[in-house]
Protein backbone atom coordinates (compact mmCIF):
# COMPACT_ATOMS: atom_id res chain seq x y z
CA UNK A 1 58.38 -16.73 2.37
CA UNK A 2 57.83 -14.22 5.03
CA UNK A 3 57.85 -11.70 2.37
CA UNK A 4 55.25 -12.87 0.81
CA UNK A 5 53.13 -13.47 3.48
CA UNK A 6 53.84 -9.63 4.72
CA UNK A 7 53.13 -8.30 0.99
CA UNK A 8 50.16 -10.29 0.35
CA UNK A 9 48.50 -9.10 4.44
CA UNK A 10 49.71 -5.24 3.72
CA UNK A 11 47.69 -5.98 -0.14
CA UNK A 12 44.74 -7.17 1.90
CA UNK A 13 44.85 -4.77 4.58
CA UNK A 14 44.87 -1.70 1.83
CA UNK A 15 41.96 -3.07 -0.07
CA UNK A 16 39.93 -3.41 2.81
CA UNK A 17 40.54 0.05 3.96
CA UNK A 18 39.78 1.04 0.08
CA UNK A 19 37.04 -0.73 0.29
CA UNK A 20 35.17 0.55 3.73
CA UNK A 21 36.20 3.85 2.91
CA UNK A 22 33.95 3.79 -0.64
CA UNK A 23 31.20 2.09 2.33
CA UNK A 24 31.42 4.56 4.53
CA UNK A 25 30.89 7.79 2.24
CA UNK A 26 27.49 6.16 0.52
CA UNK A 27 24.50 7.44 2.41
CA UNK A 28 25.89 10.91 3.87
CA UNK A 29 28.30 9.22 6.23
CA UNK A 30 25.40 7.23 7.88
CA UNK A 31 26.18 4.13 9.66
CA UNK A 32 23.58 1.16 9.56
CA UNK A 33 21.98 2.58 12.97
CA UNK A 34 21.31 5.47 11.04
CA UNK A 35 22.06 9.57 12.47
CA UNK A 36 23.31 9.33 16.39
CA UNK A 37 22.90 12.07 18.47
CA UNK A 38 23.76 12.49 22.23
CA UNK A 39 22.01 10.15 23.56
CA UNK A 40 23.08 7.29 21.27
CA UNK A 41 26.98 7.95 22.06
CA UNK A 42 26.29 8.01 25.63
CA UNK A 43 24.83 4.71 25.56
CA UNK A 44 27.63 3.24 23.54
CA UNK A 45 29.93 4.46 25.82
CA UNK A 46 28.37 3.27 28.91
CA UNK A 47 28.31 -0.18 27.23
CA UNK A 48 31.73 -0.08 26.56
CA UNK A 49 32.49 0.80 29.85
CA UNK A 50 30.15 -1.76 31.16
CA UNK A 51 31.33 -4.39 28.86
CA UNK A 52 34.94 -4.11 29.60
CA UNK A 53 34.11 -3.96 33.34
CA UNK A 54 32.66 -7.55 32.74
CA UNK A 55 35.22 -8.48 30.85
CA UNK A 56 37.77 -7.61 33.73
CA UNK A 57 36.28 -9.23 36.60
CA UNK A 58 35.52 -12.49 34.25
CA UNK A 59 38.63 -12.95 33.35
CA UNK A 60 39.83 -12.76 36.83
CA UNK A 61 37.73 -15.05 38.58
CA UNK A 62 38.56 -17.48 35.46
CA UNK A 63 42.25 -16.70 36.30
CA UNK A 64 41.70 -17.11 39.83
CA UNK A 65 40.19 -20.85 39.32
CA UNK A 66 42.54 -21.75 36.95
CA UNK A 67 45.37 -21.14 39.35
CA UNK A 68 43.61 -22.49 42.37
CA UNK A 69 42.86 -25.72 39.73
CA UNK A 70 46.95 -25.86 39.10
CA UNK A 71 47.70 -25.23 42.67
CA UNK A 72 45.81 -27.98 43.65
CA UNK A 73 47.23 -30.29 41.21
CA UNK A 74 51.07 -29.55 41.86
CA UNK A 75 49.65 -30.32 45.59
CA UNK A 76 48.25 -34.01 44.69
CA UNK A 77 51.61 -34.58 42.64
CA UNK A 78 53.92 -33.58 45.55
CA UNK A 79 51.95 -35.95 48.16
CA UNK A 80 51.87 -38.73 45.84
CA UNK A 81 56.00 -38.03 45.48
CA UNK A 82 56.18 -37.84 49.34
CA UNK A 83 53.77 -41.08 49.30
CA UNK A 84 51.26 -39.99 51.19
């Protein structure tokens, strides 16, 4: 079974890459934004940057409330042990 299942994802996998390749090549290499220069990869990059920056702090406050929300839950359970 897990044969299968590895065969038939590497079969996908190599037809998709068959397939974007053929993609890629029409129009001179040109992606849908059309020629980049510069200034375009600058601003990609400074959105990636940006992006992942977001994504970072985020995911930490999320984190951070989670395990305050947890903390204060194993907190409740032990009083109500202790019977307070």
């Amino acid at each position: 079974m897990r044969l299968r299942v590895l065969a038939t994802s590497a079969l996908f996998t190599l037809a998709s890459l068959v397939f974007a390749a053929s993609a890629f090549a029409s129009d001179d290499g040109q992606g849908l934004y059309g020629e980049t220069n510069d200034k375009v990869v600058a601003f990609i990059g400074l959105g990636l940057v940006v992006g992942f920056t977001l994504f970072v702090i985020l995911a930490s406050a999320l984190q951070g409330a989670l395990d305050r929300r947890k903390e204060e839950k194993k907190a409740a359970q032990r009083r109500q042990l202790a019977g307070w």
